[in-house]
Protein backbone atom coordinates (compact mmCIF):
# COMPACT_ATOMS: atom_id res chain seq x y z
CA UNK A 1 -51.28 46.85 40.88
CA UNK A 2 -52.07 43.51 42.46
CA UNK A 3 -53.56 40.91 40.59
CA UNK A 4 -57.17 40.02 41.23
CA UNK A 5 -57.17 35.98 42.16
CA UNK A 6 -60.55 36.40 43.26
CA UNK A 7 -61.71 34.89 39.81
CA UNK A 8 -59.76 31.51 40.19
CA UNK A 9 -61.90 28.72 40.76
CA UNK A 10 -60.75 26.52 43.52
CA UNK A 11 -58.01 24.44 41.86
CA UNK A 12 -56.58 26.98 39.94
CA UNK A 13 -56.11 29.02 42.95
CA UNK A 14 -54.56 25.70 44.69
CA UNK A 15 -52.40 25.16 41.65
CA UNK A 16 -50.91 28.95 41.98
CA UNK A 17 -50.31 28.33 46.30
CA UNK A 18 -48.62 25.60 44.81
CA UNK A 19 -46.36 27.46 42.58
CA UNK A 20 -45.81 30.43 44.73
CA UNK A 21 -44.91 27.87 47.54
CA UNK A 22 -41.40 27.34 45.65
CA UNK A 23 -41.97 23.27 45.00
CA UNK A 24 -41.84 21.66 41.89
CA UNK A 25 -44.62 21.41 40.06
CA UNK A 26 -46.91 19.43 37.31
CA UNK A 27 -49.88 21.99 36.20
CA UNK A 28 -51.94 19.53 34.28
CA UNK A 29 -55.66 20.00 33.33
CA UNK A 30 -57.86 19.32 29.83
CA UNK A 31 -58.61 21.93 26.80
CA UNK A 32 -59.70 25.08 28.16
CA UNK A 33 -58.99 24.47 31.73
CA UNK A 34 -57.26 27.44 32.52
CA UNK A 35 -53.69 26.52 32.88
CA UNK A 36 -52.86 29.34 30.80
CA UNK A 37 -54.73 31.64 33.67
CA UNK A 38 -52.92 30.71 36.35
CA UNK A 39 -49.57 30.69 34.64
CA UNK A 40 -50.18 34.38 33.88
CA UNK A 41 -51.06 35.05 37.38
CA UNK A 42 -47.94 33.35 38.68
CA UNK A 43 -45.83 35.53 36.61
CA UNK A 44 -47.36 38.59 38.18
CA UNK A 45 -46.84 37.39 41.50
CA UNK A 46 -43.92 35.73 41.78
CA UNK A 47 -41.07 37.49 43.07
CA UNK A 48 -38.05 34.99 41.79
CA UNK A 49 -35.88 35.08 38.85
CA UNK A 50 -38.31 33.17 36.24
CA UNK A 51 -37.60 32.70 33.17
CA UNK A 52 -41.06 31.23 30.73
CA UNK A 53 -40.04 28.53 28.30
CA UNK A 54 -41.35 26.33 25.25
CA UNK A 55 -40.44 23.54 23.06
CA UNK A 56 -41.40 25.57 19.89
CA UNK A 57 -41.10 29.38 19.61
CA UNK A 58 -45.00 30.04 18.32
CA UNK A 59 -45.74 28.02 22.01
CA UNK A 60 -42.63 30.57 23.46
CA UNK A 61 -44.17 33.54 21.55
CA UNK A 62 -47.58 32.85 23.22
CA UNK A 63 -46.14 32.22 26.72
CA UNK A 64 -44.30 35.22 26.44
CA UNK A 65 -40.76 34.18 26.49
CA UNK A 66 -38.13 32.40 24.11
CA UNK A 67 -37.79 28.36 23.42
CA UNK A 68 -35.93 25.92 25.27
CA UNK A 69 -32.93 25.50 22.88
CA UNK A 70 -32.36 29.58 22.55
CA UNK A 71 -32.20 29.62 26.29
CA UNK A 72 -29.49 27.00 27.03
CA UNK A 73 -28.31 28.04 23.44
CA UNK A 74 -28.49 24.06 22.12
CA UNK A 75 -28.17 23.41 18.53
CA UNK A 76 -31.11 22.50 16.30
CA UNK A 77 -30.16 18.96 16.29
CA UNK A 78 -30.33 17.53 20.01
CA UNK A 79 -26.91 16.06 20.90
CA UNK A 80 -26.59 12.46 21.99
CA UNK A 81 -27.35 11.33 25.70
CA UNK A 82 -24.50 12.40 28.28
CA UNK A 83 -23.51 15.00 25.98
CA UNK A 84 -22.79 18.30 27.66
CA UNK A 85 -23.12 21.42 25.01
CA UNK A 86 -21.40 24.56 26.70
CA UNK A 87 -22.96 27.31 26.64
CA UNK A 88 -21.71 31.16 25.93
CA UNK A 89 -20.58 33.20 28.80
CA UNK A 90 -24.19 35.79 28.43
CA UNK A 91 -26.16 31.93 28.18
CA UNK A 92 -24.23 30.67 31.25
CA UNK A 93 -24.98 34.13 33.19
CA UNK A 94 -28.75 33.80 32.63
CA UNK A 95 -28.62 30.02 33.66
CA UNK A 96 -26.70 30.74 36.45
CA UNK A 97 -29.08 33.27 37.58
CA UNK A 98 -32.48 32.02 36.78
CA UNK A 99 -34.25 30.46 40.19
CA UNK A 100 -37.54 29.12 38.40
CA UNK A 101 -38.17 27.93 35.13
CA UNK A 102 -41.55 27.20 33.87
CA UNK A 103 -42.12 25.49 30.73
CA UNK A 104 -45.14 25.59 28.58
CA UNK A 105 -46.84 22.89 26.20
CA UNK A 106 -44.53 19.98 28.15
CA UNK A 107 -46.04 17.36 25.87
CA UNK A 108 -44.33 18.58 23.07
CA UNK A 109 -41.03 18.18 25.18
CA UNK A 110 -39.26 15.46 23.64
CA UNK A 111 -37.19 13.27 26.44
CA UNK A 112 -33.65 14.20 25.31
CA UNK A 113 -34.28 17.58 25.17
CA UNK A 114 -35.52 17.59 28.85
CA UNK A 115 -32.95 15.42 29.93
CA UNK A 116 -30.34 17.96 28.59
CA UNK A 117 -31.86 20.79 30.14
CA UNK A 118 -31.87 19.26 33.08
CA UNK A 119 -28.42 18.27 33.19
CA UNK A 120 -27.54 21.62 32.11
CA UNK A 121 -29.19 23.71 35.09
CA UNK A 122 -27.64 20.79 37.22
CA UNK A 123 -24.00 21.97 35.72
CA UNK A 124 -24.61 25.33 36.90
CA UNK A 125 -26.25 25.10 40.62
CA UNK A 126 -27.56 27.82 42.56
CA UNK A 127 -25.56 28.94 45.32
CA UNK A 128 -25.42 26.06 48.00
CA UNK A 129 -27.72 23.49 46.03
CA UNK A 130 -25.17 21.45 44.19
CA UNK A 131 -25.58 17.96 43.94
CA UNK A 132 -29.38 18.46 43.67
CA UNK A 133 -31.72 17.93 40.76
CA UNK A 134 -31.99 21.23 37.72
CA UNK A 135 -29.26 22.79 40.62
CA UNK A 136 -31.70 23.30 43.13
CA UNK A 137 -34.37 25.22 41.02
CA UNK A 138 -37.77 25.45 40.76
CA UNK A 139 -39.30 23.74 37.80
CA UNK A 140 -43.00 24.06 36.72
CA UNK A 141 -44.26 22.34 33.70
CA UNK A 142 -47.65 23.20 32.09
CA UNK A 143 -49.72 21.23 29.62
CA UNK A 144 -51.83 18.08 28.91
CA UNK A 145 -49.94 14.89 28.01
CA UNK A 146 -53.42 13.90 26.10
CA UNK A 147 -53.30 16.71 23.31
CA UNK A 148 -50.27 17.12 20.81
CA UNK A 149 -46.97 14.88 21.64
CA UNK A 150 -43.43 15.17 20.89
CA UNK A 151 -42.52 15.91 16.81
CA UNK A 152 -39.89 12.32 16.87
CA UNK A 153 -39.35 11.06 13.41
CA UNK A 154 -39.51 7.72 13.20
CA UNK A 155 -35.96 7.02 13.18
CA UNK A 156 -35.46 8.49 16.13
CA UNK A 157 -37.89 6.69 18.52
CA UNK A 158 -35.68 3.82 18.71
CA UNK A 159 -32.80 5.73 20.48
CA UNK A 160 -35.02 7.89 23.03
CA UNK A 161 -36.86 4.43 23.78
CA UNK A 162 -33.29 2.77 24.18
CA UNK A 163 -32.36 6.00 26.13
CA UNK A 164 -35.15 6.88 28.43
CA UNK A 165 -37.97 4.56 28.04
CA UNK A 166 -39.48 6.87 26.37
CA UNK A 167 -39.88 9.84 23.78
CA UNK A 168 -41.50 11.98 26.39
CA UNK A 169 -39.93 14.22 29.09
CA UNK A 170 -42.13 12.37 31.90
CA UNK A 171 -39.74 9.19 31.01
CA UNK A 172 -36.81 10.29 31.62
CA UNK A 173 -34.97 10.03 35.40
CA UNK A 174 -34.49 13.79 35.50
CA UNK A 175 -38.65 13.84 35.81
CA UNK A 176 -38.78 11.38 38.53
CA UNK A 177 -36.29 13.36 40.49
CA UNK A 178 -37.81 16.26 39.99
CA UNK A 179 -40.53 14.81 42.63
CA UNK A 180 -43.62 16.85 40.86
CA UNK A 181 -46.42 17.98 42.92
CA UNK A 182 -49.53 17.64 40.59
CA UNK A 183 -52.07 20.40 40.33
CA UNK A 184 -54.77 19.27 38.21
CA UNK A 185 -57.47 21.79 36.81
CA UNK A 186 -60.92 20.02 36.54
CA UNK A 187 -63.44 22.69 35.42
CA UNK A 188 -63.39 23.45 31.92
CA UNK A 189 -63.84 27.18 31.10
CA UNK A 190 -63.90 26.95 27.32
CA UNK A 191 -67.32 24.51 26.92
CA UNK A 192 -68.72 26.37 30.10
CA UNK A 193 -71.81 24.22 31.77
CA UNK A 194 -72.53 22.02 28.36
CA UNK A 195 -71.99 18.58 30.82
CA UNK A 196 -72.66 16.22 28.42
CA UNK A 197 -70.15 18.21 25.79
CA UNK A 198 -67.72 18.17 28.43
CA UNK A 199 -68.22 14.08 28.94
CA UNK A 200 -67.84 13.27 25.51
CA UNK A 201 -64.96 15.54 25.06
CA UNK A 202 -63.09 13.69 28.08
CA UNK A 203 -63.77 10.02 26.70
CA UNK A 204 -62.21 10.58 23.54
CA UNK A 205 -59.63 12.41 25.17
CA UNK A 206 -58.52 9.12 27.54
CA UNK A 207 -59.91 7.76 24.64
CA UNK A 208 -59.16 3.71 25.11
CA UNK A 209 -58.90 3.24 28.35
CA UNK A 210 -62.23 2.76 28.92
CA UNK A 211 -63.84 1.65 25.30
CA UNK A 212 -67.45 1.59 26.80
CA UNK A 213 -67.47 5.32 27.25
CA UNK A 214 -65.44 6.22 24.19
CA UNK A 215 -67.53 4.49 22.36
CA UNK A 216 -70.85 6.32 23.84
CA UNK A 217 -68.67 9.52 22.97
CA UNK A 218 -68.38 8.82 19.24
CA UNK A 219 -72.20 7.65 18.78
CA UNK A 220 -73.02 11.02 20.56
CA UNK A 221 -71.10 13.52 18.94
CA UNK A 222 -72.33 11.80 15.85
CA UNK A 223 -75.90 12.25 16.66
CA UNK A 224 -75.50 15.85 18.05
CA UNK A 225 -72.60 17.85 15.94
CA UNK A 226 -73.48 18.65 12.61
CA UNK A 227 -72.47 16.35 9.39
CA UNK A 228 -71.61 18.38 6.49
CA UNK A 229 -68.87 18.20 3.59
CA UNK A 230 -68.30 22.18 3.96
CA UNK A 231 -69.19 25.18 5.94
CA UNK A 232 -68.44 28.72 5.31
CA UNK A 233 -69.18 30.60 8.37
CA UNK A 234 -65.87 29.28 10.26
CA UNK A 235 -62.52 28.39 9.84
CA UNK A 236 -61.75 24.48 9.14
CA UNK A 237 -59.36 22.45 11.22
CA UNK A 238 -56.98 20.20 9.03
CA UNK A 239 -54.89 17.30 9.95
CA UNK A 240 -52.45 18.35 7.72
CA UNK A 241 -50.40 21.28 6.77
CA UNK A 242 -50.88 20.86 2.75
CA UNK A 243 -54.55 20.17 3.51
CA UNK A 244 -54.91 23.69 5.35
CA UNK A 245 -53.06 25.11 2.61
CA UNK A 246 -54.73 24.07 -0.66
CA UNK A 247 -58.38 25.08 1.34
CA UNK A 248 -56.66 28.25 1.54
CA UNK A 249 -55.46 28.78 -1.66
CA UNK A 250 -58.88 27.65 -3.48
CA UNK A 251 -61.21 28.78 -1.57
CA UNK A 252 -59.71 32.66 -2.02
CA UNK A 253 -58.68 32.07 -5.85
CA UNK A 254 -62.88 32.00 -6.17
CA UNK A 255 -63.37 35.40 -4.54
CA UNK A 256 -63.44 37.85 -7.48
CA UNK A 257 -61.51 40.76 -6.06
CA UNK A 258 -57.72 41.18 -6.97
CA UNK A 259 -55.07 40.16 -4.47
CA UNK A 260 -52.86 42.51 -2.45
CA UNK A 261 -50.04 41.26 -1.33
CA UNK A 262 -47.69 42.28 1.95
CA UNK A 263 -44.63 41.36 2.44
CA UNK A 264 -43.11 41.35 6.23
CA UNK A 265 -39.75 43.55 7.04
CA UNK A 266 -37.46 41.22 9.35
CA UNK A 267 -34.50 43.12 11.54
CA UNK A 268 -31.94 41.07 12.82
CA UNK A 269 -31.52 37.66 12.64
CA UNK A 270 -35.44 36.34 12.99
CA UNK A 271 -36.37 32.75 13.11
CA UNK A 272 -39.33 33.13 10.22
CA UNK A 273 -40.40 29.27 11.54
CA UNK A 274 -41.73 30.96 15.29
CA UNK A 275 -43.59 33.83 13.62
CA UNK A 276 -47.28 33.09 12.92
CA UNK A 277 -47.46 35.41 10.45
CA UNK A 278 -46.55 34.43 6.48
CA UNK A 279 -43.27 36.22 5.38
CA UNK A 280 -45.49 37.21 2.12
CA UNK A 281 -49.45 37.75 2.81
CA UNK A 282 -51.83 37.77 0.12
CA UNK A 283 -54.95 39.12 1.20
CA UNK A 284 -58.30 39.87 -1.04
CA UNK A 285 -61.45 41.81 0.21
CA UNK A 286 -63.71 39.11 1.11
CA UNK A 287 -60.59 36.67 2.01
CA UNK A 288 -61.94 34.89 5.49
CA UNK A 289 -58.90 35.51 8.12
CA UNK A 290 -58.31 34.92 11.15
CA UNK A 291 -56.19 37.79 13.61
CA UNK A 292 -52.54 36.60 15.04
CA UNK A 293 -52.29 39.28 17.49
CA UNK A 294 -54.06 41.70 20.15
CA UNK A 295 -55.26 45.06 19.05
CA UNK A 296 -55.73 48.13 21.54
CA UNK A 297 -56.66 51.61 21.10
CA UNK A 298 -56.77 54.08 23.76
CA UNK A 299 -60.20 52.86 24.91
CA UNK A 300 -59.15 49.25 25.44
CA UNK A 301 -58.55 46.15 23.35
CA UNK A 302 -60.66 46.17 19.77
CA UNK A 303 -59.46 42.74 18.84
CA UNK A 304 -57.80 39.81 20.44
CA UNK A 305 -55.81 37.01 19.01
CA UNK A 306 -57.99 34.24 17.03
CA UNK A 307 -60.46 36.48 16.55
CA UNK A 308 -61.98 35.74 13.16
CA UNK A 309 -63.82 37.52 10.27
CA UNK A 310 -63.95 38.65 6.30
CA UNK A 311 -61.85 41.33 5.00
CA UNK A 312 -63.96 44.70 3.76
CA UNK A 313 -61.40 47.20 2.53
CA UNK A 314 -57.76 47.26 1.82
CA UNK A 315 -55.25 49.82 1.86
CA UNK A 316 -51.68 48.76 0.51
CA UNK A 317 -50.03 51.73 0.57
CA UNK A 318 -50.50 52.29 4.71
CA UNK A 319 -50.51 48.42 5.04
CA UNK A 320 -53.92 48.58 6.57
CA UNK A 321 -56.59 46.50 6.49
CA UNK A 322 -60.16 46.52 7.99
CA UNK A 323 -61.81 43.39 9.03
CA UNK A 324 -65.39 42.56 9.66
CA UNK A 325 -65.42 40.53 12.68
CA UNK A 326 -67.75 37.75 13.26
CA UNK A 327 -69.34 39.53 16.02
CA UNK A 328 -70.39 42.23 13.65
CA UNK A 329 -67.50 44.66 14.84
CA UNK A 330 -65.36 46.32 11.76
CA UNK A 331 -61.63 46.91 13.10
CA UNK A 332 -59.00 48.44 11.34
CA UNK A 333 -55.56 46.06 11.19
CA UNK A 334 -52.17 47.59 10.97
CA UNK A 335 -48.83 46.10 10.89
CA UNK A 336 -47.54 44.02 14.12
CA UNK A 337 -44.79 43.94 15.35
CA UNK A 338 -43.04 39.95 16.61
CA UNK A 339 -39.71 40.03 18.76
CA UNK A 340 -37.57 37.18 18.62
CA UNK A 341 -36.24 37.50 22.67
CA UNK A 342 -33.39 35.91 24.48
CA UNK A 343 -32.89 35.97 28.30
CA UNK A 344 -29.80 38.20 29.94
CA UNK A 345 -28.62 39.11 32.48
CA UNK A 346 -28.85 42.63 32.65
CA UNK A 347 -27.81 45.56 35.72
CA UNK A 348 -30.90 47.80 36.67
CA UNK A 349 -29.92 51.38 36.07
CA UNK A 350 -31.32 52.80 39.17
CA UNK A 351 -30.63 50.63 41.63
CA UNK A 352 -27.59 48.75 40.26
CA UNK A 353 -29.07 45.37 40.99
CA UNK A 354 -28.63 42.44 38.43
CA UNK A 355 -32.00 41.32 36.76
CA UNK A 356 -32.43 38.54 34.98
CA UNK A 357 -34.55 40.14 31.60
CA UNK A 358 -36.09 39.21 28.15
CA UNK A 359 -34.09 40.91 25.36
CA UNK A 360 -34.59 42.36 22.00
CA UNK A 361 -32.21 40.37 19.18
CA UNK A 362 -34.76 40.61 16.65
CA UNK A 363 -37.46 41.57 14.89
CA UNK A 364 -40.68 41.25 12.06
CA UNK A 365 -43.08 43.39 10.92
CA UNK A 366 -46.17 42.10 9.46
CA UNK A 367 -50.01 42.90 9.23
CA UNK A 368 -51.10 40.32 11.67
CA UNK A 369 -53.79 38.70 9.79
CA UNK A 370 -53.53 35.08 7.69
CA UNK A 371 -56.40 33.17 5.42
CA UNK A 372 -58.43 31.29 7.87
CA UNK A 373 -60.60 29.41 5.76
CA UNK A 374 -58.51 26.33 7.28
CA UNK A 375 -55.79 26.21 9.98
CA UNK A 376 -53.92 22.89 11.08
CA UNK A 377 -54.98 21.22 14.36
CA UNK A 378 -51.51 21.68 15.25
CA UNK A 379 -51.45 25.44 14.83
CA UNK A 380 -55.15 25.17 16.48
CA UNK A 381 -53.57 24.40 19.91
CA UNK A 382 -54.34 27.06 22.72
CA UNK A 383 -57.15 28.61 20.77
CA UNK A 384 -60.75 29.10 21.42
CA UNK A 385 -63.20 29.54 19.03
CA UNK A 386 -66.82 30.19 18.69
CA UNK A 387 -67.61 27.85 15.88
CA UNK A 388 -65.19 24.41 14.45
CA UNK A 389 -65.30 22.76 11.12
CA UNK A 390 -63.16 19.83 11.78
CA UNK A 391 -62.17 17.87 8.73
CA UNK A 392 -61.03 14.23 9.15
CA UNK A 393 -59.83 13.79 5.35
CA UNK A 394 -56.93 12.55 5.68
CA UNK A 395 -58.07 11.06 9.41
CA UNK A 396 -56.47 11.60 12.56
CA UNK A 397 -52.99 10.16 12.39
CA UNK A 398 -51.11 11.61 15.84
CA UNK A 399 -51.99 10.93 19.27
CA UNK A 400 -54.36 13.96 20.71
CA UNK A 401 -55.33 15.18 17.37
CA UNK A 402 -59.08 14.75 17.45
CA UNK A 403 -59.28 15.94 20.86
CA UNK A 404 -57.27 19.25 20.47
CA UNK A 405 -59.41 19.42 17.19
CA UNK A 406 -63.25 19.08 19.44
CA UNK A 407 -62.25 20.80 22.24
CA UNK A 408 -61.26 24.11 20.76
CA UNK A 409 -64.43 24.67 20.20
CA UNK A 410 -66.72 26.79 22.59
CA UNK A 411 -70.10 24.91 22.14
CA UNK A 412 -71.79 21.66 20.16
CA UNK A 413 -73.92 24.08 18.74
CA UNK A 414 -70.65 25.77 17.09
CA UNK A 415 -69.45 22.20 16.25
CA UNK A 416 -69.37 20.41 12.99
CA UNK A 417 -67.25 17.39 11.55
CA UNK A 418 -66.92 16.54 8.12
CA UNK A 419 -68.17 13.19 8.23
CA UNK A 420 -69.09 10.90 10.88
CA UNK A 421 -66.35 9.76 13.37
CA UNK A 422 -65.10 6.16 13.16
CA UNK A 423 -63.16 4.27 16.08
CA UNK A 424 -59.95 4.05 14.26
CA UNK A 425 -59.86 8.67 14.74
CA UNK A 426 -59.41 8.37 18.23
CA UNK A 427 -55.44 7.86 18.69
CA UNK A 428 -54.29 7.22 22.17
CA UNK A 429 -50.77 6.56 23.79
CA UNK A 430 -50.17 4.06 25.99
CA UNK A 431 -47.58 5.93 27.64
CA UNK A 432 -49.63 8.72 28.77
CA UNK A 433 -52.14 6.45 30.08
CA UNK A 434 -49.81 5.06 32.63
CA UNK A 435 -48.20 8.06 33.29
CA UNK A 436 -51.84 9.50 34.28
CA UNK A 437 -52.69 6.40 35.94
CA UNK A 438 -49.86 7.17 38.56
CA UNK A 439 -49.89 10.90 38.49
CA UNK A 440 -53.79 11.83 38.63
CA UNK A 441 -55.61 8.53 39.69
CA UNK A 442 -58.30 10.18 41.37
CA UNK A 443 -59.12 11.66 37.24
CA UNK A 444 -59.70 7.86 36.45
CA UNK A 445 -61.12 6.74 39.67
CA UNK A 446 -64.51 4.41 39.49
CA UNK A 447 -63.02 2.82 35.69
CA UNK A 448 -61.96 -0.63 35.92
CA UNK A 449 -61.40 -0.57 31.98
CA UNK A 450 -59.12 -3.30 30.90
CA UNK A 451 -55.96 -1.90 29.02
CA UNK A 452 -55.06 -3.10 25.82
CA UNK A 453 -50.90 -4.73 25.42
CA UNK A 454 -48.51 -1.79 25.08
CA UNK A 455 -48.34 -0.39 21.45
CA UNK A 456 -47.71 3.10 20.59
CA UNK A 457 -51.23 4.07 19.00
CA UNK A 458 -54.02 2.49 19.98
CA UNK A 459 -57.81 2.99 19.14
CA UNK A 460 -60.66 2.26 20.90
CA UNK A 461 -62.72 -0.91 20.53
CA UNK A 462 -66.14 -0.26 18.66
């Protein structure tokens, strides 16, 4: 059946012409946009081999396909600039064959890695294209260089500055020959027609570049979101991962029901770190959790992923689990099933042709539920939720955090914070400031907002 585009709004149906057209191209936009949308509807559309990347395999997982590294088969540890890696013979036929490559999250592409991949697909052209940059293919890169960068330790920003200018892909050459067309998504779907929401969620998303308006935005989310220590009714954004985990831990030790605990059956050789789910769950009635996958029946879909509520019953021995949603619907939760996927190239049985497929190497089996009394920003990214707590002990201390933290929420009214915001949250890079300056000027036009000397974090001015 043919997908119904008669839902896009007008740049997200520009931004799929775009794709479909067989350019390169940058499909930018803020929290909530849509991007997500319009990748989907490329993927039912397009009639090329495609194969759907990530940087991380939870961001692969939700895209639907496997991570960069698995699909050039690189090693953990990225190899140093002008380094070719070979890959296997089944890698190199999937490479060979693939015609576009879209790639999710991009601002969690670190430069080396895209440089690599880039020289890689060059290595390997498509028939008739050497010579030319990825070897002639089609590359479409998805995300918002304002929410969560690169993971670069600190002794490794050196080298990819000394390397590529840069620890982002959008420094390297290999993204400046790629000659980007830029489709930018400027409705947000997730905060709906709340204007002023919207506002103050784009000034401390730019956040320095124009300290007047950031400014405004902190006062105002100060004197509309709610200020409170705790709050029960939702789950609790953390900067940090031990944060999110010792809010989980005490907050269920109080509940006075005993724990149950599952543990997940993996088949094949699984990579634990790209599964959402915990290896060993530990689950109470009354534990607050939030779901990690869809749910259908034969009637249609009783629970999506992110969908959050309180545990009512348990049943160990069937590994079932029934869930009080917060919209007042009780669903029952079985195990879930995560593939860990590679792509092959595989011949179609009935007509012989070679097709270029996702494929099975592993698996885990887990009830698809974890304790959502607090989740880390960084796990946060993609969702949508109905109501935030966002906690800012410790504060912000990575570029994009607040703003992926605000703007997964639906609605102010859903919003609270912790404590008031200060200046010093809002954590900008000076990098993706120029990079937007270039690439979307018209999103900046009308601000003549002096900018601050380079430096790699940068707050605005109070």
């Amino acid at each position: 059946m043919k997908p119904d585009i008669s839902q896009l709004d007008p740049d997200q149906g520009h931004a799929l012409e775009l794709m479909l057209a067989g350019g390169n191209v940058c499909l930018g936009g803020r929290g909530g946009s849509g991007k997500s949308v319009v990748v989907e509807h490329y993927r039912d559309l397009c009639t090329r081999r495609t194969a759907f990347l990530a940087p991380t395999g939870l961001a692969a997982l939700n895209i639907g396909g496997c991570t960069i590294h698995r699909f050039l088969g690189l090693p953990a540890a990225m190899p140093p600039p002008g380094y070719m890696h070979p890959p296997t013979p089944s890698r190199r036929a999937a490479i060979e064959a693939v015609e576009t490559i879209v790639i999710d999250e991009v601002s969690m592409v670190r430069a080396d890695l895209f440089h690599t991949m880039a020289d890689m697909l060059a290595a390997v052209p498509l028939p008739g294209r050497a010579g030319m940059p990825f070897g002639g293919r089609q590359i479409i890169v998805c995300g918002d260089f304002f929410q969560l960068p690169p993971v670069v330790p600190e002794e490794e920003r050196p080298s990819l500055v000394a390397s590529y200018g840069g620890v982002f892909a959008f420094c390297t050459l290999a993204w400046h020959m790629a000659l980007f067309q830029t489709a930018w998504l400027g409705h947000s779907h997730r905060q709906g027609m709340d204007r002023e929401f919207v506002d103050a969620l784009d000034a401390i998303r730019t956040g320095w570049r124009d300290p007047g308006r950031a400014g405004w935005a902190i006062a105002w989310l100060n004197r509309n979101a709610t200020i409170t220590p705790v709050r029960e009714d939702c789950s609790t954004l953390c900067t940090t991962r031990l944060g999110a985990a010792a809010m989980n831990a005490r907050r269920d030790a109080q509940l006075p029901s005993p724990p149950h605990t599952f543990n997940a059956v993996v088949n094949g050789p699984y990579d634990e770190r790209s599964c959402p789910a915990e290896m060993r769950l530990q689950l109470r009635v009354g534990s607050r959790v939030m779901l990690l996958a869809n749910g259908c029946t034969g009637e249609g879909t009783v629970y999506v992923n992110g969908d959050t509520g309180v545990v009512t019953g348990i049943d160990p021995g069937q590994a079932a689990v029934d869930v009080l949603l917060d919209d007042g619907h009780v669903v029952g939760v079985g195990p879930h099933r995560w593939l860990e996927q590679e792509y092959q190239l595989v011949e179609n049985a009935q007509t012989g042709e070679e097709e270029l497929v996702l494929v099975t190497i592993a698996s885990l089996d887990q009830v698809p539920l974890k304790l959502a009394y607090a989740v880390t920003i960084h796990k946060s990214q993609g969702m949508s939720l109905p109501r935030v707590h966002v906690s800012l002990e410790p504060k912000p201390f990575a570029c994009g955090q607040l703003y992926v933290a605000l703007s997964r929420c639906q609605s102010l009214e859903g919003l609270s914070l912790s404590r008031r915001l200060w200046p010093w949250d809002v954590l900008v890079d000076r990098e993706v400031i120029d990079f937007h300056e270039c690439a979307l000027g018209r999103e900046f036009a009308g601000s003549h907002a002096q900018l601050p000397a380079p430096g790699r974090h940068l707050t605005v001015v109070p």
